[in-house]
N, C-alpha and C. Protein backbone atom coordinates (compact mmCIF):
# COMPACT_ATOMS: atom_id res chain seq x y z
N UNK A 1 102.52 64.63 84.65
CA UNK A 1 101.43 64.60 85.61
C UNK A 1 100.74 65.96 85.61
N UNK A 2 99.57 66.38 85.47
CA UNK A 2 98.83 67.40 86.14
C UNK A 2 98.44 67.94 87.11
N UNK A 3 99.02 69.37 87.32
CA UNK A 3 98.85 69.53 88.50
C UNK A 3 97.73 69.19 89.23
N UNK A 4 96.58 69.01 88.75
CA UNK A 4 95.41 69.02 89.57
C UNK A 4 95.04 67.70 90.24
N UNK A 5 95.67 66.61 89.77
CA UNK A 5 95.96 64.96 90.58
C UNK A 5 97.45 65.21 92.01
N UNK A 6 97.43 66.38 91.93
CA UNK A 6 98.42 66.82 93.13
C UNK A 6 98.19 67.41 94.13
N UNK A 7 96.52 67.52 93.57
CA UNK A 7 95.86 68.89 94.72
C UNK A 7 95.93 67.77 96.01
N UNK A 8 96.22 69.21 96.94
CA UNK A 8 96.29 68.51 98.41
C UNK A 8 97.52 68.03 99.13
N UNK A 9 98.34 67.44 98.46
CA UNK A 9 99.85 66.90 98.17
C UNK A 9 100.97 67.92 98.92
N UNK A 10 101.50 67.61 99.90
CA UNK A 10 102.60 68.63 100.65
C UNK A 10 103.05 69.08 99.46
N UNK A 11 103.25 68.17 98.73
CA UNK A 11 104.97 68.63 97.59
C UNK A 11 104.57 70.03 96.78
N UNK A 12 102.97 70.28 96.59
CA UNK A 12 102.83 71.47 96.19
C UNK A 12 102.82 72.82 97.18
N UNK A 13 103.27 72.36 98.49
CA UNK A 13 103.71 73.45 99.36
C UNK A 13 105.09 74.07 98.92
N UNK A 14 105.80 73.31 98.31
CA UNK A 14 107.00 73.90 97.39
C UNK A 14 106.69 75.02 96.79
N UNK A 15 105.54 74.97 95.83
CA UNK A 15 105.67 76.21 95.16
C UNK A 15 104.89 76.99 95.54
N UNK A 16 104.27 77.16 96.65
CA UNK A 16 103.83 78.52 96.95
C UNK A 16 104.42 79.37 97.20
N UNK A 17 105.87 79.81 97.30
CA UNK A 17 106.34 81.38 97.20
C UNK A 17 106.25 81.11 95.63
N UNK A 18 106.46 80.89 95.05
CA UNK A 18 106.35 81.47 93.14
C UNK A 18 104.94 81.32 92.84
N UNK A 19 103.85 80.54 93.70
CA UNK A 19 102.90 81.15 92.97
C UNK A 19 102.10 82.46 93.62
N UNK A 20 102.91 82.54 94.70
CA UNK A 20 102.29 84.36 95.43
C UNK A 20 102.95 85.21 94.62
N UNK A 21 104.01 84.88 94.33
CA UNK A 21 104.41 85.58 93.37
C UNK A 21 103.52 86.33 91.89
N UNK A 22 103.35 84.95 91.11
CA UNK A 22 102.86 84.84 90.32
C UNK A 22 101.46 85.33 90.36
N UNK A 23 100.95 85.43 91.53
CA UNK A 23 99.53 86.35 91.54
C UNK A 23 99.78 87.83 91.85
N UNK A 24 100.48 88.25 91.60
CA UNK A 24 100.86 89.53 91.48
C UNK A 24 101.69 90.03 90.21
N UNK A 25 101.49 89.01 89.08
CA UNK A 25 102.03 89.79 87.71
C UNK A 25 100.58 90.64 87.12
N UNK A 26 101.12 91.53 86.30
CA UNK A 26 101.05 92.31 85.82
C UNK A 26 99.58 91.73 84.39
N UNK A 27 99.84 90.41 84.60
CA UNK A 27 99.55 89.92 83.47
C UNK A 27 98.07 88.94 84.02
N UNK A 28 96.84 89.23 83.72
CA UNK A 28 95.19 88.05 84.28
C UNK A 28 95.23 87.24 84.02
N UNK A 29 95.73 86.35 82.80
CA UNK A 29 95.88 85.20 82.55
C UNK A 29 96.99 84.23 83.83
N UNK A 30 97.90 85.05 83.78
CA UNK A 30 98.83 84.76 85.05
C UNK A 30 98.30 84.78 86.42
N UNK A 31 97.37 85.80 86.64
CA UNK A 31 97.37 85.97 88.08
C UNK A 31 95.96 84.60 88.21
N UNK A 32 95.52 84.76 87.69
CA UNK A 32 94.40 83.59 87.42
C UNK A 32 94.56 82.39 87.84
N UNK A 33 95.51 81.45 86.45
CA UNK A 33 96.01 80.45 86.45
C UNK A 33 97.33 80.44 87.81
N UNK A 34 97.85 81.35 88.96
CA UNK A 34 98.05 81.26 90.23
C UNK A 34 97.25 81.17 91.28
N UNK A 35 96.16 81.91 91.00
CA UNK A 35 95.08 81.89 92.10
C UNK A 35 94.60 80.28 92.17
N UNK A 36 94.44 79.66 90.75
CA UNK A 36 93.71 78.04 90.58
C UNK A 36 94.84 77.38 91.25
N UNK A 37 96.15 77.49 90.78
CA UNK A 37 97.05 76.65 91.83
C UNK A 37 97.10 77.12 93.35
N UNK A 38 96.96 78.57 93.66
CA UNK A 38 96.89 78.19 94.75
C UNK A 38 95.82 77.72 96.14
N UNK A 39 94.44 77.59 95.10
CA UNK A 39 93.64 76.83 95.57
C UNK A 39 93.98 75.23 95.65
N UNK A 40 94.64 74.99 94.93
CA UNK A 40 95.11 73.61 94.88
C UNK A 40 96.05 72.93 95.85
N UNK A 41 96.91 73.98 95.93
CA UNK A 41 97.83 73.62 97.12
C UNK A 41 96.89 73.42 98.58
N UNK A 42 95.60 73.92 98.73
CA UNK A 42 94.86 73.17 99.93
C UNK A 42 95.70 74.31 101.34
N UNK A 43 96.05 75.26 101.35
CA UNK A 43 96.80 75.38 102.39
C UNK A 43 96.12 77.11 103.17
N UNK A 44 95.78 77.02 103.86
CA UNK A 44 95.40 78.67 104.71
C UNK A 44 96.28 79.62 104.56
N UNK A 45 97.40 79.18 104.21
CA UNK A 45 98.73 80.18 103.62
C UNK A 45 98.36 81.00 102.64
N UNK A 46 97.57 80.28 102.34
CA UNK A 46 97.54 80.98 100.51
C UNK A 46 96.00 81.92 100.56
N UNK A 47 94.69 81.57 101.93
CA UNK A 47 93.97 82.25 101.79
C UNK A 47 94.33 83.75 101.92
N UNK A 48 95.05 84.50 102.18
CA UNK A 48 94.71 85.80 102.77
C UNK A 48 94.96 86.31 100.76
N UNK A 49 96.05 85.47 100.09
CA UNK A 49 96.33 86.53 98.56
C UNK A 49 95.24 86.43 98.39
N UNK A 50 94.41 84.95 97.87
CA UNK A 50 93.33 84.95 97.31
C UNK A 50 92.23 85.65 97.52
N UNK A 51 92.03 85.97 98.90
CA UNK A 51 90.86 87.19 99.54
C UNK A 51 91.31 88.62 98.63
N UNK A 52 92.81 88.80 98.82
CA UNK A 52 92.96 89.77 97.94
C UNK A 52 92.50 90.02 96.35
N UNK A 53 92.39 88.38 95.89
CA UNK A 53 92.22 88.51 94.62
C UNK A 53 90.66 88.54 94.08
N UNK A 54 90.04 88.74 94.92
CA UNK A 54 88.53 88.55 95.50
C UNK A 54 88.07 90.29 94.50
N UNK A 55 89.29 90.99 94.48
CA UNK A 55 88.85 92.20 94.29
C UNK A 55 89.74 92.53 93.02
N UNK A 56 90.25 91.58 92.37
CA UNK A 56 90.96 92.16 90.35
C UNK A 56 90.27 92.37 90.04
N UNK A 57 91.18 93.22 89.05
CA UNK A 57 89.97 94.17 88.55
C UNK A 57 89.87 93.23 87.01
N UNK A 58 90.29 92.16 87.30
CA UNK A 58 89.48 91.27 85.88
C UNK A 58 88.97 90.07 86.71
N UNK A 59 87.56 89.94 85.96
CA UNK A 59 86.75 89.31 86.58
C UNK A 59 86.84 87.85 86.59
N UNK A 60 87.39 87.02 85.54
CA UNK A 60 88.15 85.69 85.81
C UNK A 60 89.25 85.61 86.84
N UNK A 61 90.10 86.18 87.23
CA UNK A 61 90.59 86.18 88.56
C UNK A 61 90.05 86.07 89.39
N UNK A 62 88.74 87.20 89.53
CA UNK A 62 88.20 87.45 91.07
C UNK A 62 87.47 86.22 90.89
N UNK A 63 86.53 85.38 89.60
CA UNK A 63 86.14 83.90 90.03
C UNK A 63 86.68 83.11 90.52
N UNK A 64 87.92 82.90 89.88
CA UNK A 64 88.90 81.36 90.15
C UNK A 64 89.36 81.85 91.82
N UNK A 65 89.36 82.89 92.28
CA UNK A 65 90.10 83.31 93.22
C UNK A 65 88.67 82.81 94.80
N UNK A 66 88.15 83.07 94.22
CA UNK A 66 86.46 82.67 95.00
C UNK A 66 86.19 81.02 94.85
N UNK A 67 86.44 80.33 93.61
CA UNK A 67 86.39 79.18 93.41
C UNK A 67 87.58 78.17 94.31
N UNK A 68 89.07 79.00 94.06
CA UNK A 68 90.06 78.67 94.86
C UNK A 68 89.70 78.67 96.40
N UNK A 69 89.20 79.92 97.09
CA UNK A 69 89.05 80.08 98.53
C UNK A 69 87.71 78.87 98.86
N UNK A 70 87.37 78.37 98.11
CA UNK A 70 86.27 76.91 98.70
C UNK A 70 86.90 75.76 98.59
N UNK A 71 87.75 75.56 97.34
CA UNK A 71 88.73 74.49 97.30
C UNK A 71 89.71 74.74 98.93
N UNK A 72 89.76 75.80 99.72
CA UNK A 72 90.49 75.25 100.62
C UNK A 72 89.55 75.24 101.92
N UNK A 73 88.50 75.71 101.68
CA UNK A 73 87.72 75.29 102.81
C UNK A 73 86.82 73.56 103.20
């Protein structure tokens, strides 16, 4: 299944400690592809990282991270 037929779905409240996590590696491809899940998870929990991520200093993050914060509004 893909995650993205899950958006919205409690069960992806599971992984939001690993993907706060995961927006804090070291690595843009990573922090990225966390920011998109944790727009997905649908949850206000997850807005305050993504505000944070509003400001990487790579600029596909700070999109998906802006794209993510409307997916939960």
């Amino acid at each position: 299944m893909v995650m993205e037929e899950l958006q919205g779905e409690p069960i992806l409240l599971h992984a939001l400690p690993t993907l706060l996590r995961l927006s804090e590696s070291q690595h843009a491809n990573l922090r990225a592809d966390a920011a998109h899940y944790l727009g997905l998870c649908g949850t206000n929990a997850a807005r305050p990282r993504l505000q944070e991520l509003l400001d990487d200093e790579h600029p596909d993050v700070r999109e998906i991270a802006a794209d993510s914060l409307q997916e939960i509004d």
